[in-house]
C-alpha atoms as a PDB file:
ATOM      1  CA  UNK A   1      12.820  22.502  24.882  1.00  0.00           C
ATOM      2  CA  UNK A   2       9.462  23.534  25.986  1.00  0.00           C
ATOM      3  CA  UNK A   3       7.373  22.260  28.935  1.00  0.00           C
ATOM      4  CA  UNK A   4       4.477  21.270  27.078  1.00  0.00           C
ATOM      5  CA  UNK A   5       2.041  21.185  30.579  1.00  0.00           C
ATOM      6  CA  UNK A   6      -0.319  23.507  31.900  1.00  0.00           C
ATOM      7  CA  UNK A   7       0.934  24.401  35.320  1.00  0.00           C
ATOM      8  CA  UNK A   8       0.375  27.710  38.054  1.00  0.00           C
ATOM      9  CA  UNK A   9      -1.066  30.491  35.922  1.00  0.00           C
ATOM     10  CA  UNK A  10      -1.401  29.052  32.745  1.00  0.00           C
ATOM     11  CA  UNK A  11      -4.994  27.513  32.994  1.00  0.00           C
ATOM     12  CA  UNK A  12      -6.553  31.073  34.075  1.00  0.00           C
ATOM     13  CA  UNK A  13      -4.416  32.689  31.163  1.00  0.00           C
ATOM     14  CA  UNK A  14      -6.560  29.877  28.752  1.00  0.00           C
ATOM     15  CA  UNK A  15     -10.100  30.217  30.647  1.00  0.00           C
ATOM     16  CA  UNK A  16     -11.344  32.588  28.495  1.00  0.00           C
ATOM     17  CA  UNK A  17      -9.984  31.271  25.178  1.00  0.00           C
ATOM     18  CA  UNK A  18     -11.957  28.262  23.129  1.00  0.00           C
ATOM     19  CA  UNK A  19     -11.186  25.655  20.381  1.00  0.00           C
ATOM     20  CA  UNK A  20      -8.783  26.719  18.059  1.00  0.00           C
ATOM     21  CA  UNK A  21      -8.044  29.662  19.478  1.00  0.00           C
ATOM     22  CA  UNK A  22      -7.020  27.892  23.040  1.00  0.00           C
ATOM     23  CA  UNK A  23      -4.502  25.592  21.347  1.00  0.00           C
ATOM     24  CA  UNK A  24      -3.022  28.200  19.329  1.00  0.00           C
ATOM     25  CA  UNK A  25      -2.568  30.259  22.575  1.00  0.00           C
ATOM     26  CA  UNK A  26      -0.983  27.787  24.264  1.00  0.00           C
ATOM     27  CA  UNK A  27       1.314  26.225  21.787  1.00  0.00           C
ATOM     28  CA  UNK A  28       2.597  29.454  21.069  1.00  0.00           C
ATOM     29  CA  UNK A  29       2.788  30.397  25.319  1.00  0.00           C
ATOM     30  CA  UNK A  30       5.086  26.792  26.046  1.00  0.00           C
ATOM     31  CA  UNK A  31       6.980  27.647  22.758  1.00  0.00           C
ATOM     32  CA  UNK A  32       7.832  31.347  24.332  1.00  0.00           C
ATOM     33  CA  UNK A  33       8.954  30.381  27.898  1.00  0.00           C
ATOM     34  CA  UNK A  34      11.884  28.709  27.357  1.00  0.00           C
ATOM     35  CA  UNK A  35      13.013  30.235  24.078  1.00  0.00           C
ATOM     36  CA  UNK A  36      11.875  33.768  24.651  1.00  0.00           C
ATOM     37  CA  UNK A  37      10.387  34.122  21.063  1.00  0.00           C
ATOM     38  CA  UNK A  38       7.253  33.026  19.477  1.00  0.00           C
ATOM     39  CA  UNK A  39       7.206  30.713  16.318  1.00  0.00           C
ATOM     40  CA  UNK A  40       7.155  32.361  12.929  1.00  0.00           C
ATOM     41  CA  UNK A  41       6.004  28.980  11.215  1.00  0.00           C
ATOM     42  CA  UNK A  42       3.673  26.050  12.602  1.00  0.00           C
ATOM     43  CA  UNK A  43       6.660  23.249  11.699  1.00  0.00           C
ATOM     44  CA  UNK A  44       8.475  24.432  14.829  1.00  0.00           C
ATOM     45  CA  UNK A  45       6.296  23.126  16.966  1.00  0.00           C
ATOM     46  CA  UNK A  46       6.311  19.133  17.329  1.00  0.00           C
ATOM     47  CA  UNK A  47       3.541  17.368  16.002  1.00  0.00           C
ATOM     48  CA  UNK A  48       3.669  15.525  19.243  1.00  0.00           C
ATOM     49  CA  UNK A  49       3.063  18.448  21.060  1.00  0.00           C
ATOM     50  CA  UNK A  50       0.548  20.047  18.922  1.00  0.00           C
ATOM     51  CA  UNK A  51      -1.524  16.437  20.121  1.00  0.00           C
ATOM     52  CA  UNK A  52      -0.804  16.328  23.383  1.00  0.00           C
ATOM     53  CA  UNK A  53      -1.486  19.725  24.026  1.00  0.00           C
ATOM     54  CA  UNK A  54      -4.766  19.602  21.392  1.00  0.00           C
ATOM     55  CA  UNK A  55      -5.798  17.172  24.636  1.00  0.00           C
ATOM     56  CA  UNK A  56      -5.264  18.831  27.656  1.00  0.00           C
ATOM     57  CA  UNK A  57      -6.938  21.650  26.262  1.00  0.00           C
ATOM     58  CA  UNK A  58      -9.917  19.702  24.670  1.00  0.00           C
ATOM     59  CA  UNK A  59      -9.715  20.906  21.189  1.00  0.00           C
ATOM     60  CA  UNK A  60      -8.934  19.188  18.133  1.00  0.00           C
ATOM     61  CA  UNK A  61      -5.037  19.848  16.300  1.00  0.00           C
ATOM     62  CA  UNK A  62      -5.366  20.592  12.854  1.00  0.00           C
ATOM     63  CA  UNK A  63      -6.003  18.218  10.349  1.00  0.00           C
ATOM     64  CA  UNK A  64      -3.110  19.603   8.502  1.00  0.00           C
ATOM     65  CA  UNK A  65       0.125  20.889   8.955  1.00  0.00           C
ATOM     66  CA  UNK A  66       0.404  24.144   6.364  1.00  0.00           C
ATOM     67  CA  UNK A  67      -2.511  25.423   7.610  1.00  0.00           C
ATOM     68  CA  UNK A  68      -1.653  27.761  10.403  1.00  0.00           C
END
């Protein structure tokens, strides 16, 4: 399972990213560390952690779920 915090490196990897592009980066980041892949579909990340993450990096998680 992936550690869905921004720790060490990660915030200068985001600095230069914004909005949609920022959450996208990370979500798919936390998903890679642990699993050593990246997601080929948006349902394999947790809506939970599409939120929580959508707030640590101050942009706003899609309004819907098949849009990737």
């Amino acid at each position: 399972m992936a550690s869905w915090t921004l720790v060490g490196g990660d915030s200068k990897l985001v600095a230069n990213k914004s909005g949609p592009t920022r959450l996208g980066f990370v979500l798919v980041l936390k998903l890679f560390e642990p699993e050593g892949r990246f997601p080929e579909l948006l349902e394999e990340v947790p809506q939970a952690a599409v939120e929580y993450v959508a707030g640590l990096v101050k942009s706003r998680p899609p309004s819907s779920r098949s849009t990737p």
